[in-house]
N, C-alpha and C. Protein backbone atom coordinates (compact mmCIF):
# COMPACT_ATOMS: atom_id res chain seq x y z
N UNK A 1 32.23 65.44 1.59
CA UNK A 1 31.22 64.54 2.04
C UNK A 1 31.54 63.12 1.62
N UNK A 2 31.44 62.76 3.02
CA UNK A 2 32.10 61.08 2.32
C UNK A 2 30.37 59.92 2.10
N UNK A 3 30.29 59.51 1.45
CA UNK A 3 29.08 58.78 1.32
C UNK A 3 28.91 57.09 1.58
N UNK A 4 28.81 56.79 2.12
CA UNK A 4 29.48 55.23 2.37
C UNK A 4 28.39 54.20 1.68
N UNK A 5 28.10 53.46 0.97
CA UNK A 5 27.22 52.26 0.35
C UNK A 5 26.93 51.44 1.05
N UNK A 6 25.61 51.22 1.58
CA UNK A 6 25.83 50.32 2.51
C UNK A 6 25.25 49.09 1.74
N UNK A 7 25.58 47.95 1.77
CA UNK A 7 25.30 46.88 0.82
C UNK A 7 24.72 45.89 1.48
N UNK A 8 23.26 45.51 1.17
CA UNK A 8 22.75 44.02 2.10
C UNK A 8 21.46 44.19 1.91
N UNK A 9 20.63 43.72 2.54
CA UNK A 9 19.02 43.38 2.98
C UNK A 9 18.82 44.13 4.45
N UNK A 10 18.01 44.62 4.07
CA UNK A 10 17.20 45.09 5.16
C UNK A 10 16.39 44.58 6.56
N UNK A 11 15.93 44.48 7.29
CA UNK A 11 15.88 42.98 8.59
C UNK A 11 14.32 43.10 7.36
N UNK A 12 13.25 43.71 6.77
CA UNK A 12 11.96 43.57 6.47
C UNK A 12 12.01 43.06 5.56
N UNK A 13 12.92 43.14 4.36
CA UNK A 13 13.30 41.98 2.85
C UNK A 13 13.41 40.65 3.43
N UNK A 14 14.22 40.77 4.73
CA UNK A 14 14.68 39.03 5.24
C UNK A 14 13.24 38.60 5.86
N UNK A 15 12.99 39.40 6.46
CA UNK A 15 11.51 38.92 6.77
C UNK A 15 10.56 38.48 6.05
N UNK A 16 10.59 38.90 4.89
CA UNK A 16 9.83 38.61 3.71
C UNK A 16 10.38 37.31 2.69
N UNK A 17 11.42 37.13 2.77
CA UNK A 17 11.79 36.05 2.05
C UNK A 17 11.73 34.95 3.28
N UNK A 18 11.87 34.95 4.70
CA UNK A 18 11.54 33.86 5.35
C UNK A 18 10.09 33.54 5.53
N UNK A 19 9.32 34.63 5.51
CA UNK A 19 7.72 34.13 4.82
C UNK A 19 7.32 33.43 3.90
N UNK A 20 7.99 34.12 2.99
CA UNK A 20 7.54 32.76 1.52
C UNK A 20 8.49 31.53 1.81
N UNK A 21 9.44 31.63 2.41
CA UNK A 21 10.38 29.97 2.39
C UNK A 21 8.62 29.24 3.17
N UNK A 22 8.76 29.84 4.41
CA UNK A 22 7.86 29.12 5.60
C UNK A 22 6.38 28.80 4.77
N UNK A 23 6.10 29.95 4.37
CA UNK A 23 4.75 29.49 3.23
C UNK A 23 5.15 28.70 2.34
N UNK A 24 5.53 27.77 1.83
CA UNK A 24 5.90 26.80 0.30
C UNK A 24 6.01 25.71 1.82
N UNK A 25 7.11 25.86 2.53
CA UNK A 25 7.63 24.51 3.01
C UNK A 25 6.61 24.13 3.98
N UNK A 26 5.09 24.94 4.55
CA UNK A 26 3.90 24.45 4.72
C UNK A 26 2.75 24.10 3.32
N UNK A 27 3.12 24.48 2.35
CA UNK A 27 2.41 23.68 1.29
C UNK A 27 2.94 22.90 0.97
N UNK A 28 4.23 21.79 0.95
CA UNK A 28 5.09 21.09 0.11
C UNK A 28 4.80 20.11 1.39
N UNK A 29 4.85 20.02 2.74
CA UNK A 29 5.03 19.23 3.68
C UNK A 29 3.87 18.10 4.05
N UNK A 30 2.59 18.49 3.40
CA UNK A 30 2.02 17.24 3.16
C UNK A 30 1.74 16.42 2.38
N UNK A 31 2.11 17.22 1.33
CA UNK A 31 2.64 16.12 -0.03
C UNK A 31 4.01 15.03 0.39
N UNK A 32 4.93 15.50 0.91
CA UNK A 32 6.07 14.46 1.75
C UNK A 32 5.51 13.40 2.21
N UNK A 33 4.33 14.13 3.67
CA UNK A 33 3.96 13.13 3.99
C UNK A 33 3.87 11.89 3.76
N UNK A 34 2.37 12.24 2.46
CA UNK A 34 1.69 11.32 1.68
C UNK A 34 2.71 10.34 0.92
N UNK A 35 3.50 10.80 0.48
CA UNK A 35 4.68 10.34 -0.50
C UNK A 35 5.30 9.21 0.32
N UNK A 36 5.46 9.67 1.17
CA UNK A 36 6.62 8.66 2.09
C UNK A 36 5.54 7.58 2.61
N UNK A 37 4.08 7.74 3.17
CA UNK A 37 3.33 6.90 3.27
C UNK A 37 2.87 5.70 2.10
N UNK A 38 2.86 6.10 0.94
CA UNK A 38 2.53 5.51 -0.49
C UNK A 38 3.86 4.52 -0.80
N UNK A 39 5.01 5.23 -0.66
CA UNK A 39 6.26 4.45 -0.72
C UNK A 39 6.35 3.50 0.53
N UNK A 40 5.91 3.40 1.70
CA UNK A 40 6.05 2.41 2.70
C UNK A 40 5.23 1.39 2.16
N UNK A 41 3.80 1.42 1.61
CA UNK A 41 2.83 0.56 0.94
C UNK A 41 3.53 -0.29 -0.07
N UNK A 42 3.85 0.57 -1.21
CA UNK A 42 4.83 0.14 -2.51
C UNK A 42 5.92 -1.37 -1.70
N UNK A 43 6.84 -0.54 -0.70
CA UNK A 43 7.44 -1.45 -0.18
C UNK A 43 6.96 -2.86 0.52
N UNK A 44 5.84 -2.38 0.93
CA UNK A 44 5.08 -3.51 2.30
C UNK A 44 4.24 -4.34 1.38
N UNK A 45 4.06 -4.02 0.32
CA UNK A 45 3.07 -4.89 -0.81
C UNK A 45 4.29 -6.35 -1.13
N UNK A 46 5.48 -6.02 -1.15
CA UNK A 46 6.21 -7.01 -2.01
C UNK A 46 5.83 -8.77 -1.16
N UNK A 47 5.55 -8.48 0.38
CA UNK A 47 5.37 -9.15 1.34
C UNK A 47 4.36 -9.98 0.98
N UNK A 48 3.52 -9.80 0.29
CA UNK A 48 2.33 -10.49 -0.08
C UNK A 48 2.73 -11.30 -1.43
N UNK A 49 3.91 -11.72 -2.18
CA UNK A 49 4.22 -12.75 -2.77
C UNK A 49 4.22 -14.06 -2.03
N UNK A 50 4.86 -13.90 -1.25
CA UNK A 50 4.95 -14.97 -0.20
C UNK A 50 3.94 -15.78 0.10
N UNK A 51 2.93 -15.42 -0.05
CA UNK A 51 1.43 -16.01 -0.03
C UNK A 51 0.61 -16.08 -1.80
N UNK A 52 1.29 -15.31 -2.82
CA UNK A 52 0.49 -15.41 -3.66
C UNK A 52 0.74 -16.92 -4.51
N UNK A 53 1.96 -17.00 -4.10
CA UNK A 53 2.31 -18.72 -4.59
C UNK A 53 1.60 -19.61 -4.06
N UNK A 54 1.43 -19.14 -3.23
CA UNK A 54 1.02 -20.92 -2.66
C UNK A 54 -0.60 -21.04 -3.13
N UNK A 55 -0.91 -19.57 -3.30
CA UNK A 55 -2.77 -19.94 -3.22
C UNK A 55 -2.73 -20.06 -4.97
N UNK A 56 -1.97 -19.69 -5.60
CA UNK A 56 -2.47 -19.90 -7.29
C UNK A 56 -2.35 -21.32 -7.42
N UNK A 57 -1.15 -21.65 -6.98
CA UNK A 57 -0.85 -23.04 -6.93
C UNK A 57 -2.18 -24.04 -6.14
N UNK A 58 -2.18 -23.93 -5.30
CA UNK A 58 -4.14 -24.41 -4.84
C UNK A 58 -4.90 -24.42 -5.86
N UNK A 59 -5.20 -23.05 -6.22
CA UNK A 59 -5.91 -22.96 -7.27
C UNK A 59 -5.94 -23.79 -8.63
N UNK A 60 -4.86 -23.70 -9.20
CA UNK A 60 -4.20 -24.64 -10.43
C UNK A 60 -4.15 -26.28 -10.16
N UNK A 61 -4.19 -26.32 -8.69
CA UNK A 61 -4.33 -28.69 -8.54
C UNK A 61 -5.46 -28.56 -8.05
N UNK A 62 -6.35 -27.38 -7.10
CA UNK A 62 -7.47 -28.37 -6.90
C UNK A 62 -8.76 -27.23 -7.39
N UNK A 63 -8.62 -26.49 -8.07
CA UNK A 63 -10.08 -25.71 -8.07
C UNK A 63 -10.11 -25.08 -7.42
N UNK A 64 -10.12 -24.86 -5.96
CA UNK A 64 -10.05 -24.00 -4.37
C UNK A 64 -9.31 -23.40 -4.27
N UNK A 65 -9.84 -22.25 -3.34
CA UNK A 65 -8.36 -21.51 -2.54
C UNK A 65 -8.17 -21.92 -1.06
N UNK A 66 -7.30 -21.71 -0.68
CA UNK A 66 -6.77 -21.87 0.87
C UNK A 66 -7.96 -21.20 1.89
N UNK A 67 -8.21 -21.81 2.96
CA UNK A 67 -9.28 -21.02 3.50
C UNK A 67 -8.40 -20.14 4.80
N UNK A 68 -7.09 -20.49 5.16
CA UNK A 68 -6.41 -20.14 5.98
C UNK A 68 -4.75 -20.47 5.62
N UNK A 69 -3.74 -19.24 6.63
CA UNK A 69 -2.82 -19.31 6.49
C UNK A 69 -1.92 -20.76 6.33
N UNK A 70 -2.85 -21.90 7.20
CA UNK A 70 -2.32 -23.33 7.19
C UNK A 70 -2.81 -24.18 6.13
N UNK A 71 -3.62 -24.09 5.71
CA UNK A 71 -4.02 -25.01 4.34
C UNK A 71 -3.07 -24.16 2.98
N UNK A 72 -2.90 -22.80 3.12
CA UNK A 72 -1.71 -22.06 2.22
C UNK A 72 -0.41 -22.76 2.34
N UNK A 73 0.24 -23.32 2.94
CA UNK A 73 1.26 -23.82 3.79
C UNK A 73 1.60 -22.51 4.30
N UNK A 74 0.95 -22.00 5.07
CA UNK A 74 2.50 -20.65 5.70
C UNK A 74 2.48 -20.49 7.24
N UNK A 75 3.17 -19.78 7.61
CA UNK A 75 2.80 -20.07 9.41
C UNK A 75 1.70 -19.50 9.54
N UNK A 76 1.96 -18.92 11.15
CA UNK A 76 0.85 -18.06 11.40
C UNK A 76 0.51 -16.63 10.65
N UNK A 77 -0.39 -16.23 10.76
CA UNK A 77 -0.38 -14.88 10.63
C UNK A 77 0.85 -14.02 11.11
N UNK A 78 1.18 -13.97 12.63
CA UNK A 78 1.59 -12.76 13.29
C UNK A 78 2.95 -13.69 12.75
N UNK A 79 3.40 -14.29 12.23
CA UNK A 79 5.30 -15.15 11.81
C UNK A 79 5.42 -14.63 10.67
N UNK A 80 4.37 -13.80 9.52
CA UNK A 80 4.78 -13.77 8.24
C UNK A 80 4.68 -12.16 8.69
N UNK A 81 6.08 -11.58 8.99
CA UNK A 81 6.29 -9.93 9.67
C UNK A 81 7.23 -9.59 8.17
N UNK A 82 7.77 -7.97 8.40
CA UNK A 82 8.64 -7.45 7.75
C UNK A 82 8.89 -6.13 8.71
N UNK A 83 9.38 -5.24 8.25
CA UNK A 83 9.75 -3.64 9.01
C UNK A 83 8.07 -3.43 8.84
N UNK A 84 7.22 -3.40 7.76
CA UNK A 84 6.32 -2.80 7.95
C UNK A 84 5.07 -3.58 7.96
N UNK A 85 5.15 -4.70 8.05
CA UNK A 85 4.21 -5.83 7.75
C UNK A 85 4.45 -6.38 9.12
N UNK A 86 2.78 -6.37 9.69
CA UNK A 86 2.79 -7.26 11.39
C UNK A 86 2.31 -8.10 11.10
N UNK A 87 2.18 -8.83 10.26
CA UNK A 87 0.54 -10.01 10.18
C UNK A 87 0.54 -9.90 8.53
N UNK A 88 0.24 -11.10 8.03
CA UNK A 88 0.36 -11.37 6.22
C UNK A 88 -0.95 -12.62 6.67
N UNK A 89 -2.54 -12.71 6.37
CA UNK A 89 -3.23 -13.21 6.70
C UNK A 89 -4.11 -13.54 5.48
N UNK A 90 -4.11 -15.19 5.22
CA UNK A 90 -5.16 -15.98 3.93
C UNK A 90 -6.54 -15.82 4.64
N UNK A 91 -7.69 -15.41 4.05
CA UNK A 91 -8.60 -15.91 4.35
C UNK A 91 -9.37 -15.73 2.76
N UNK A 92 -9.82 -17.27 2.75
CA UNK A 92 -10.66 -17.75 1.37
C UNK A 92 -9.70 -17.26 0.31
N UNK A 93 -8.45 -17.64 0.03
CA UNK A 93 -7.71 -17.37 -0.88
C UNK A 93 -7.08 -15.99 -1.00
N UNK A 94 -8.00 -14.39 0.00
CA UNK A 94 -7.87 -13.33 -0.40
C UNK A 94 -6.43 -13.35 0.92
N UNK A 95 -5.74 -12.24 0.27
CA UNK A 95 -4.39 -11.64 1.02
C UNK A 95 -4.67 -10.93 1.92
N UNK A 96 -4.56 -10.25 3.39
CA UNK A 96 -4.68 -9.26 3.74
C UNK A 96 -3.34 -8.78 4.79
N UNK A 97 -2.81 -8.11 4.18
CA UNK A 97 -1.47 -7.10 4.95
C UNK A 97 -1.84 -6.42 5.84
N UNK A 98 -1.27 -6.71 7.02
CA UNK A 98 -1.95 -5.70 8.13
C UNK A 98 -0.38 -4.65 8.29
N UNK A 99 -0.69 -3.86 8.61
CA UNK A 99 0.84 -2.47 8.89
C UNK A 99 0.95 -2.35 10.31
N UNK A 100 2.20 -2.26 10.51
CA UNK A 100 2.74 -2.15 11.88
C UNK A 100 4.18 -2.24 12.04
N UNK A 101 4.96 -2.36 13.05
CA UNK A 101 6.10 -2.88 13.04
C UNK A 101 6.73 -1.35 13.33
N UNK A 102 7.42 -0.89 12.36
CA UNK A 102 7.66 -0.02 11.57
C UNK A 102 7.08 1.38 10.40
N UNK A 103 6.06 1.03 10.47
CA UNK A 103 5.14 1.85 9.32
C UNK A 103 4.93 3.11 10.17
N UNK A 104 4.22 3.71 9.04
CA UNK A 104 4.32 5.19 9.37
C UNK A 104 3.07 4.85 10.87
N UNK A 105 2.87 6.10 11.19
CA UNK A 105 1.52 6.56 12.18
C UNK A 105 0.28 6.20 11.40
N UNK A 106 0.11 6.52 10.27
CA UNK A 106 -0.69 6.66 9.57
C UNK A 106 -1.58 5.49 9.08
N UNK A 107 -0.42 4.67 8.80
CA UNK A 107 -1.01 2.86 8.18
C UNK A 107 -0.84 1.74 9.60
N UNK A 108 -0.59 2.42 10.26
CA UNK A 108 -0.44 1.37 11.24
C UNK A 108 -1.42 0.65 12.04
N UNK A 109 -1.79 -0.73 12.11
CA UNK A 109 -2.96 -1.10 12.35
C UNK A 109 -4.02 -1.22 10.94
N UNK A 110 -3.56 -0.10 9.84
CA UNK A 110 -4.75 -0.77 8.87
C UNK A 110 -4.51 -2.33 8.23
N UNK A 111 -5.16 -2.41 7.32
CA UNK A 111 -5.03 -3.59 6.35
C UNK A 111 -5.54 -2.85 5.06
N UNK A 112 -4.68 -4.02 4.09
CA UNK A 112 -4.53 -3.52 2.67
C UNK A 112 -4.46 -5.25 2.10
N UNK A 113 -6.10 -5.16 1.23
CA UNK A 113 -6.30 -6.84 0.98
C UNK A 113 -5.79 -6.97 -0.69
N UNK A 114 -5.46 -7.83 -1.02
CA UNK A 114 -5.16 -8.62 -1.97
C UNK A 114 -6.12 -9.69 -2.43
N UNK A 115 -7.13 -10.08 -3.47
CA UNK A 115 -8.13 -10.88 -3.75
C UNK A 115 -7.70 -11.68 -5.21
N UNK A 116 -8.02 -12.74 -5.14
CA UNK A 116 -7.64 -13.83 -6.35
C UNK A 116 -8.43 -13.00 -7.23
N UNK A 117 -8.19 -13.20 -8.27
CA UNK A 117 -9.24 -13.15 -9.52
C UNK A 117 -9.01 -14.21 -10.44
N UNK A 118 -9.66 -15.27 -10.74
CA UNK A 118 -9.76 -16.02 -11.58
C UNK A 118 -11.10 -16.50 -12.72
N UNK A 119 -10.63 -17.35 -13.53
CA UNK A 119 -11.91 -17.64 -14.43
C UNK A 119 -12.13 -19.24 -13.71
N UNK A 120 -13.83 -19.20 -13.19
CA UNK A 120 -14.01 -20.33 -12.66
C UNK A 120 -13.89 -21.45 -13.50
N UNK A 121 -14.32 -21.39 -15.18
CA UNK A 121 -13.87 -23.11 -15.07
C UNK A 121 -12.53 -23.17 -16.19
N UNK A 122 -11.80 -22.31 -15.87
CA UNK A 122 -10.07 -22.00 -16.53
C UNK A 122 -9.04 -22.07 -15.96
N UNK A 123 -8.94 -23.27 -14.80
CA UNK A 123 -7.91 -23.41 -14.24
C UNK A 123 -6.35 -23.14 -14.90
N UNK A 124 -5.85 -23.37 -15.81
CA UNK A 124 -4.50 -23.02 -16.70
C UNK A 124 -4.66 -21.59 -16.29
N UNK A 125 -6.07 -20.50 -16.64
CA UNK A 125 -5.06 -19.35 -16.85
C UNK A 125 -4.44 -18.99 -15.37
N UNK A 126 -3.70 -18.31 -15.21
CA UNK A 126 -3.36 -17.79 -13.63
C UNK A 126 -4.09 -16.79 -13.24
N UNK A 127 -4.01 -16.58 -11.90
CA UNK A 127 -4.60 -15.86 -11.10
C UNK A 127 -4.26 -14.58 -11.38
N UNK A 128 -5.21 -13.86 -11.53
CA UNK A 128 -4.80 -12.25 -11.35
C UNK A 128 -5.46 -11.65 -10.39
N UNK A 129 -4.27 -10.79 -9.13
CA UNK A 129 -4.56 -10.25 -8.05
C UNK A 129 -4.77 -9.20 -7.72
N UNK A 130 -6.13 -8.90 -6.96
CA UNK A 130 -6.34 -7.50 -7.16
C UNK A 130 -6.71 -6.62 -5.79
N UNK A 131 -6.30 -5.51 -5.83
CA UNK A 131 -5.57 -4.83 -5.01
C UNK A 131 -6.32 -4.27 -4.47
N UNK A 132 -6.83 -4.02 -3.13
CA UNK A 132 -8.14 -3.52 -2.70
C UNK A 132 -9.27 -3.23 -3.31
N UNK A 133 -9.73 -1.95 -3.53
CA UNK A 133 -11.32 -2.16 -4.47
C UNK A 133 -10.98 -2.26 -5.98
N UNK A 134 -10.26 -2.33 -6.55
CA UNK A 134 -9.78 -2.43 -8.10
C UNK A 134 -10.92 -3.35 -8.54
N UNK A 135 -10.88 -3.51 -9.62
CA UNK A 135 -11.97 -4.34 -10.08
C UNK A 135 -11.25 -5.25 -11.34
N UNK A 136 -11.46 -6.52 -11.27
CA UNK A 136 -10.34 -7.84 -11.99
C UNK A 136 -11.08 -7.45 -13.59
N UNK A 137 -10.10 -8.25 -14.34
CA UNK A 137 -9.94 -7.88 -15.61
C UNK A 137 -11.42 -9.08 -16.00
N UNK A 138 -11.93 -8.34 -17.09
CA UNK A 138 -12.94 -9.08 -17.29
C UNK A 138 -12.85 -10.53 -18.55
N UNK A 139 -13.19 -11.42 -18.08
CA UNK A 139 -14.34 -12.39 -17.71
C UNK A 139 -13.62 -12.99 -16.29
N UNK A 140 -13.34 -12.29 -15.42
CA UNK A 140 -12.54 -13.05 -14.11
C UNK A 140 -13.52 -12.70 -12.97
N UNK A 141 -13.28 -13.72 -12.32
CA UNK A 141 -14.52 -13.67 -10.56
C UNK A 141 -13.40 -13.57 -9.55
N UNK A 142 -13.80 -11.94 -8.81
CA UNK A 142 -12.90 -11.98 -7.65
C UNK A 142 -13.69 -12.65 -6.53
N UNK A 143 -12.74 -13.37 -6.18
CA UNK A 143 -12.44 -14.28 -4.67
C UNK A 143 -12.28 -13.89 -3.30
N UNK A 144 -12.84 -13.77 -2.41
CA UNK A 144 -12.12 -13.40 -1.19
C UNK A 144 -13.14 -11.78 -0.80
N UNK A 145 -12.67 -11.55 0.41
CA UNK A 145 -13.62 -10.06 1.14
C UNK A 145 -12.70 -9.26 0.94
N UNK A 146 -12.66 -7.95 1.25
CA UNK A 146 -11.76 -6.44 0.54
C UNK A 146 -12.45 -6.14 1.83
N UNK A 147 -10.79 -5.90 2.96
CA UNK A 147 -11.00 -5.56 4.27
C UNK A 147 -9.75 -4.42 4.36
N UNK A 148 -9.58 -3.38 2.92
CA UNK A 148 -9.00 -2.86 2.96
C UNK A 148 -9.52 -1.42 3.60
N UNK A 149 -8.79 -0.68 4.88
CA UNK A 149 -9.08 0.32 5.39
C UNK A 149 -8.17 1.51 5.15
N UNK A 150 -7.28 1.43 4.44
CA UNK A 150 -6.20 2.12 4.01
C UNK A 150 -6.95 3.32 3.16
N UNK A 151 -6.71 4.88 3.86
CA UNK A 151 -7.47 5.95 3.34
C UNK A 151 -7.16 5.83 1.37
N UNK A 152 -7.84 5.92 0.47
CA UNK A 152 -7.73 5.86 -0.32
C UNK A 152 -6.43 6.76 -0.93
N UNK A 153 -6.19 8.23 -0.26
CA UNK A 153 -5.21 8.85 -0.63
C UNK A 153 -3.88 8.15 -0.75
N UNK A 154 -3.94 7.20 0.03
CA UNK A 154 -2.40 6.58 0.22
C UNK A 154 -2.13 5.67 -0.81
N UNK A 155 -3.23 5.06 -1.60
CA UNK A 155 -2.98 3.31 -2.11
C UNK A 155 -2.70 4.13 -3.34
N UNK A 156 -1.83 3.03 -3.85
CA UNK A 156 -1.32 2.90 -5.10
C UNK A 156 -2.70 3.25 -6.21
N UNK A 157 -2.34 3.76 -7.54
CA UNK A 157 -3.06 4.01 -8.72
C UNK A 157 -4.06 2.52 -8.56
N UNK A 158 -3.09 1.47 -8.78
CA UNK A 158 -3.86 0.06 -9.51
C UNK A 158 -4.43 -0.51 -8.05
N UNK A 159 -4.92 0.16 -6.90
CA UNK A 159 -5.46 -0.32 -5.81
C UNK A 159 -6.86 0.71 -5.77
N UNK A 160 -7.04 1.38 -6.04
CA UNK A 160 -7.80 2.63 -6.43
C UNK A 160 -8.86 1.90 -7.40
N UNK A 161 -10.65 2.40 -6.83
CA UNK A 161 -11.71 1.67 -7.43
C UNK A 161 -11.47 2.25 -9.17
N UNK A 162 -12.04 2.09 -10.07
CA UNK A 162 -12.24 2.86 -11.18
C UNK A 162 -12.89 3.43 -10.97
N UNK A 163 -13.35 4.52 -11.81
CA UNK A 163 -14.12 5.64 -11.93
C UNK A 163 -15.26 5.35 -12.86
């Protein structure tokens, strides 16, 4: 009697290990998502330096902030672009990033605001900027409207209200 070994997986073991792959890589796949959305933000935030100079500087010679992109010195709105930035827009000193271009599905069309925070009669100290609903370090008065629509899941820790 010859007995032969047959060595391998069975088609119902393979079946079973392509279940659990397919189960994990549908739990793991919207965490990606999110991830890659949060990292486009991270990136599309740097865009808003470009404007934070000019309004501290306002701030520091005359007391005021910029009421618009042209009293900021900067162009228009729709001229201050990036891959993920359509529009970089002053109003009353506050920042607001609009997404487009490039950005995911997800952020596209929102806005994600940026607001002065300063001490009104402490011109020297600088501005500290704060990131959608965050709330400025205290004894500071935030400046500007929070026209941020960006689902909260996506924004950064320090853009996130406190608790």
């Amino acid at each position: 009697m010859n007995r032969v070994a047959h060595r391998g997986f069975t088609l119902i073991e393979l079946m079973m290990v392509l279940a659990v792959v397919a189960i994990l890589a549908m739990i793991a796949m919207p965490n990606l998502q999110d991830r890659m959305v949060r990292d486009q933000i991270v990136e599309a935030v740097k865009l808003a330096d470009v404007a934070k100079e000019p309004i501290a500087f306002a701030w520091k010679l005359t007391r005021s902030l910029p009421a618009d992109n042209t009293a900021a010195g900067l162009p228009a709105p729709d001229r201050v672009v990036s891959n993920l930035v359509s529009a970089v827009t002053v109003e009353n000193g506050a920042i607001h990033l609009t997404f487009g271009n490039r950005a995911s599905v997800a952020l596209r069309g929102k806005i994600l605001s940026f607001r002065p925070a300063v001490i009104d009669d402490a011109q020297v100290v600088p501005v500290a900027w704060v990131c959608a609903s965050a709330s400025a370090p205290p004894p500071m008065t935030i400046h500007g409207s929070n026209r941020t629509d960006v689902p909260a899941r996506y924004l950064p820790l320090n853009c996130r209200a406190s608790p």
